[in-house]
N, C-alpha and C. Protein backbone atom coordinates (compact mmCIF):
# COMPACT_ATOMS: atom_id res chain seq x y z
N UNK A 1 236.81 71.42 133.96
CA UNK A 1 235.67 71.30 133.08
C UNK A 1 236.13 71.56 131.65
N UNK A 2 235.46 70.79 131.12
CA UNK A 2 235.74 71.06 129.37
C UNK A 2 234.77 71.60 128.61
N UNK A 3 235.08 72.60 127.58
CA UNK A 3 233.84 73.49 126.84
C UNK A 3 234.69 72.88 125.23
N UNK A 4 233.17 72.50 125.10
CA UNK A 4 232.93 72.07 123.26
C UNK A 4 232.13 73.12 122.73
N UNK A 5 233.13 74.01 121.64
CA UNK A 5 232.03 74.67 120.92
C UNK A 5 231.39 74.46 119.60
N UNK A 6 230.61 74.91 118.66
CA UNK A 6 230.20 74.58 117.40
C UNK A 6 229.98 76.28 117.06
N UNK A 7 230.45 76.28 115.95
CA UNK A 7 229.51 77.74 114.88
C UNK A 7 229.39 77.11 113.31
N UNK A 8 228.34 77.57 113.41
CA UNK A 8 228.40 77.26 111.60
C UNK A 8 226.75 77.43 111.17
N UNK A 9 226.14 77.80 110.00
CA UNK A 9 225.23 78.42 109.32
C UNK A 9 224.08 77.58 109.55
N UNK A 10 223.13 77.84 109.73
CA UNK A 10 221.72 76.60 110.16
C UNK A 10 221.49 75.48 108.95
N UNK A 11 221.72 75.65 107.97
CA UNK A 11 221.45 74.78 106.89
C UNK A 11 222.58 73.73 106.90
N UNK A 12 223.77 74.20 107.24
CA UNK A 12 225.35 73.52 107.19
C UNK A 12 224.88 72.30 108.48
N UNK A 13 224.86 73.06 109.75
CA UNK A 13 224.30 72.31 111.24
C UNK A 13 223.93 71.14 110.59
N UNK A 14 222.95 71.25 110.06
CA UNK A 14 221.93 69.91 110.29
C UNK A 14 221.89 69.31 108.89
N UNK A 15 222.92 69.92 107.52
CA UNK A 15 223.22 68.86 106.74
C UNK A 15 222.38 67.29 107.00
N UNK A 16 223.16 66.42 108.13
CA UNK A 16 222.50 65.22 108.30
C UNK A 16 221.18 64.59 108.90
N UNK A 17 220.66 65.78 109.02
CA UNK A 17 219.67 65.10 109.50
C UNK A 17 218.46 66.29 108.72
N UNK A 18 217.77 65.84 107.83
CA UNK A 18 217.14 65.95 106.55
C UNK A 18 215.97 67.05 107.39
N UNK A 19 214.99 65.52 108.30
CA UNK A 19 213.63 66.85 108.63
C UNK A 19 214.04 67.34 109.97
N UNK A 20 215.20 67.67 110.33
CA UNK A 20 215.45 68.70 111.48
C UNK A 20 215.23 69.75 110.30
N UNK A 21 216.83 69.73 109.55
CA UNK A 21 217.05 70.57 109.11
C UNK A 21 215.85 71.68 108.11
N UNK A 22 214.57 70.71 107.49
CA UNK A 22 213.41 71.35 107.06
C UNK A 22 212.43 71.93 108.09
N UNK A 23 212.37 71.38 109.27
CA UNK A 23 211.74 72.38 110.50
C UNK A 23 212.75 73.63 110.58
N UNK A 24 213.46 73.66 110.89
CA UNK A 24 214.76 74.67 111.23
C UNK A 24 214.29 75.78 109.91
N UNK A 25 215.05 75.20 108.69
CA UNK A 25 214.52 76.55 108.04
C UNK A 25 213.24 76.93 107.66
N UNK A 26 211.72 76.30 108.16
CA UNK A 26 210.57 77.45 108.34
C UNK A 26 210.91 78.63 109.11
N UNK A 27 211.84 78.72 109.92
CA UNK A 27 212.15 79.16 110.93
C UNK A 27 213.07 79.95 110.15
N UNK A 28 214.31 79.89 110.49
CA UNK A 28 215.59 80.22 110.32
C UNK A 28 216.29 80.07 108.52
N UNK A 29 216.30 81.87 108.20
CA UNK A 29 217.26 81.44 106.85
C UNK A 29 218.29 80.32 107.27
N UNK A 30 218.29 80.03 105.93
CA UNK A 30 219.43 79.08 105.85
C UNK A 30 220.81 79.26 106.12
N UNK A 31 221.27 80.82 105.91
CA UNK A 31 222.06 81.05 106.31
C UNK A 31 222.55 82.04 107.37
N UNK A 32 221.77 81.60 108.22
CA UNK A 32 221.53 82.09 109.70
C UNK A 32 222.91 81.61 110.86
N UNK A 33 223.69 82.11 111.17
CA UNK A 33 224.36 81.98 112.26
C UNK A 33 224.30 81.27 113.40
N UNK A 34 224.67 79.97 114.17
CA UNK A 34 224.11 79.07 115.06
C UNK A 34 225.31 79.35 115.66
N UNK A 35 225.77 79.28 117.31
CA UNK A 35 226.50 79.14 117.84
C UNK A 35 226.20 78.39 119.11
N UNK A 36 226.86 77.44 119.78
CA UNK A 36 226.66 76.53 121.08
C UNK A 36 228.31 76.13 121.61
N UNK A 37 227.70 75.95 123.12
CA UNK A 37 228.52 75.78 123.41
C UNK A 37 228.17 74.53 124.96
N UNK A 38 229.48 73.46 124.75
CA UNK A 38 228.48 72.64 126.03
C UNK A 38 229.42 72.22 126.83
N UNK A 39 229.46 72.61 128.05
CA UNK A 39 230.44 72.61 129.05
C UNK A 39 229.84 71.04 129.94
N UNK A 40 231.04 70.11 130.07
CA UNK A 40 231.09 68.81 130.50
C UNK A 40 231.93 68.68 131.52
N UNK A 41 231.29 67.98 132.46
CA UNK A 41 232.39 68.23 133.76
C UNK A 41 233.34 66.73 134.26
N UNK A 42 234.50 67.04 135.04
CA UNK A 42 235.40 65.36 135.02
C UNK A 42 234.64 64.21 134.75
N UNK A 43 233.08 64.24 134.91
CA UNK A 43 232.93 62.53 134.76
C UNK A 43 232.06 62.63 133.80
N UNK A 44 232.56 63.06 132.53
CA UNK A 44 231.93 63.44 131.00
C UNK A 44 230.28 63.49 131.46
N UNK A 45 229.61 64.49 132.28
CA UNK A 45 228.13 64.88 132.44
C UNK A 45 228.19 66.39 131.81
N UNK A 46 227.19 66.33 130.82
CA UNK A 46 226.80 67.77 130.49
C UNK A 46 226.60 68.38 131.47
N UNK A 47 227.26 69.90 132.02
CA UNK A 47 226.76 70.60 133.29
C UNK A 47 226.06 72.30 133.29
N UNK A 48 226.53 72.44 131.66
CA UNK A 48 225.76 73.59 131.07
C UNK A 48 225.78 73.89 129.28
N UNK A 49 224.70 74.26 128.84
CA UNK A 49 225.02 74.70 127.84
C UNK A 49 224.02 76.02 126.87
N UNK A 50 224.66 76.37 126.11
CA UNK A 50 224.02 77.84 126.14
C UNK A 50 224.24 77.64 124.17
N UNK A 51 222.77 78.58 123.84
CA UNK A 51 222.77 78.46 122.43
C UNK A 51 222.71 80.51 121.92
N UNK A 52 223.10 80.35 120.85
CA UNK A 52 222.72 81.71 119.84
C UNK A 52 222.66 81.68 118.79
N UNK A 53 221.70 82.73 117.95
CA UNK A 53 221.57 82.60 116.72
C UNK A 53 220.95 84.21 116.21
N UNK A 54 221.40 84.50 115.63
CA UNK A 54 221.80 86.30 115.11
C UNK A 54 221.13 86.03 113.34
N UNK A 55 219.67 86.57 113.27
CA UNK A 55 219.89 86.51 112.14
C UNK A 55 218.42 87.34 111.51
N UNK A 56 218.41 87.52 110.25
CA UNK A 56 216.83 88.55 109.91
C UNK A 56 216.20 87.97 109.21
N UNK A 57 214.80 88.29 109.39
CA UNK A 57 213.54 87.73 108.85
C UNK A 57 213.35 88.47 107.57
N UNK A 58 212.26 87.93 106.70
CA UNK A 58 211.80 88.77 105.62
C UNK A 58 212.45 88.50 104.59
N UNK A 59 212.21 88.73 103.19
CA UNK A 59 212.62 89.10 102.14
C UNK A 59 213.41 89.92 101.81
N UNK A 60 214.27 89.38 101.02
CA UNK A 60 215.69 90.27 100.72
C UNK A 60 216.78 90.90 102.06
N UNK A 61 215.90 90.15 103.62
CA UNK A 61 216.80 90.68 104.67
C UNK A 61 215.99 92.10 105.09
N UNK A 62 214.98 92.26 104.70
CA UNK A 62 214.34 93.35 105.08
C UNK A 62 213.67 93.37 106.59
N UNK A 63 213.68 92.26 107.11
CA UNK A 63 212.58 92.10 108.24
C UNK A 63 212.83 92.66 109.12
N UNK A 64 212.73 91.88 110.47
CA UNK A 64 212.87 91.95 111.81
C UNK A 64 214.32 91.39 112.17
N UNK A 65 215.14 91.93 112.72
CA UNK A 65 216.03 91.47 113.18
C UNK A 65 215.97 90.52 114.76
N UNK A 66 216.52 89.38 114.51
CA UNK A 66 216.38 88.58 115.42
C UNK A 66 217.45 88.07 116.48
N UNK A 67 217.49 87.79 117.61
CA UNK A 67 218.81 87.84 118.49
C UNK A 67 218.15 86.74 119.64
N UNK A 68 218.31 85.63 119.20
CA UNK A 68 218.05 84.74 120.33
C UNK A 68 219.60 84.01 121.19
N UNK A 69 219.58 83.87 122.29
CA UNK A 69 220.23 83.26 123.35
C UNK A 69 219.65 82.83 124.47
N UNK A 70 219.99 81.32 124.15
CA UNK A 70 219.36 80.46 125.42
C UNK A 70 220.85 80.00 126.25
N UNK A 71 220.33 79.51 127.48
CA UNK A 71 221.25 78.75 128.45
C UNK A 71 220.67 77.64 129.30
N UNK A 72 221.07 76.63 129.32
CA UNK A 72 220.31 75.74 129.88
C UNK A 72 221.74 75.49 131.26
N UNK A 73 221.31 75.11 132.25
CA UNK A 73 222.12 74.89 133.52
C UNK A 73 221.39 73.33 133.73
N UNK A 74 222.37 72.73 134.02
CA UNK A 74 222.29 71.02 134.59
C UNK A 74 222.71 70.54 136.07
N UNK A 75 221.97 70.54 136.33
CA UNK A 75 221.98 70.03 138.14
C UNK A 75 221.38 68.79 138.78
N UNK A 76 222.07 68.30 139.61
CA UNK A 76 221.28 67.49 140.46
C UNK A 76 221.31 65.80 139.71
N UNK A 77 222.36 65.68 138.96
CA UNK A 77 222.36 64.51 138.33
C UNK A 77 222.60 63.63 138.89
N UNK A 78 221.93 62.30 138.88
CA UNK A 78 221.50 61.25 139.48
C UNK A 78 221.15 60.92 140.65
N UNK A 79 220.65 62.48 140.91
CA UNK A 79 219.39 62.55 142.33
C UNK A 79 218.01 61.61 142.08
N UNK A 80 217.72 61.07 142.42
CA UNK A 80 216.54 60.43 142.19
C UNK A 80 215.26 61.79 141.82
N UNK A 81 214.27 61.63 141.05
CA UNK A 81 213.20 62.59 140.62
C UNK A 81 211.96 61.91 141.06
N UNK A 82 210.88 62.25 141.27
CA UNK A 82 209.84 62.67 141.52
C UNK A 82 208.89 63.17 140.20
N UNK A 83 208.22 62.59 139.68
CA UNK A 83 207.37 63.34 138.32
C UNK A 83 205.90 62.87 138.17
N UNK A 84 205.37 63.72 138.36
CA UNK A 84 203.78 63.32 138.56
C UNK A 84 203.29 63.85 137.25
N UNK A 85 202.53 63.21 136.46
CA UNK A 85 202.27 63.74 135.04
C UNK A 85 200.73 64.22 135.40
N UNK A 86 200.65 65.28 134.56
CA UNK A 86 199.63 66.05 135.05
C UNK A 86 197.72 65.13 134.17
N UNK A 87 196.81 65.77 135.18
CA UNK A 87 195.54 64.98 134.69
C UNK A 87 195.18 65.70 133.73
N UNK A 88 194.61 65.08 132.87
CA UNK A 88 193.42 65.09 131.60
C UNK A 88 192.36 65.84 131.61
């Protein structure tokens, strides 16, 4: 299996792509810490990948300190699915 990683500052990330990057920082100073990582297995299928981002809210850095980490796990690829969309 092969692991691709990325780090680099939330504003840097998404440089190219204009209104990600303006959703992102309502959210996230700009110079907020992003880290990912996405593990691909022999027949180039994403099979996991996991995100973080370390960074504080508020003015002047005064806020809340924030510590998110996600992981997403990938299974079952090109099992046939089943999806019933829910009623109205």
């Amino acid at each position: 299996m092969s692991v691709y990683s990325i780090a680099c500052e939330v504003a840097q990330c998404l440089a190219k792509s204009p209104e990600a990057r303006r959703r992102a920082l309502q959210v996230y100073p700009g110079d907020a810490m992003f880290t990912a990582e996405l593990w691909v297995d022999g027949h180039d299928r994403p099979r996991r990948l996991t995100v973080n981002s370390e960074f504080i809210t508020g003015k002047n850095k005064m806020g809340l300190s924030v510590d998110f980490k996600a992981a997403f796990v990938f299974h079952d690829i090109g099992t046939p699915q089943q999806i019933t969309a829910p009623e109205n």
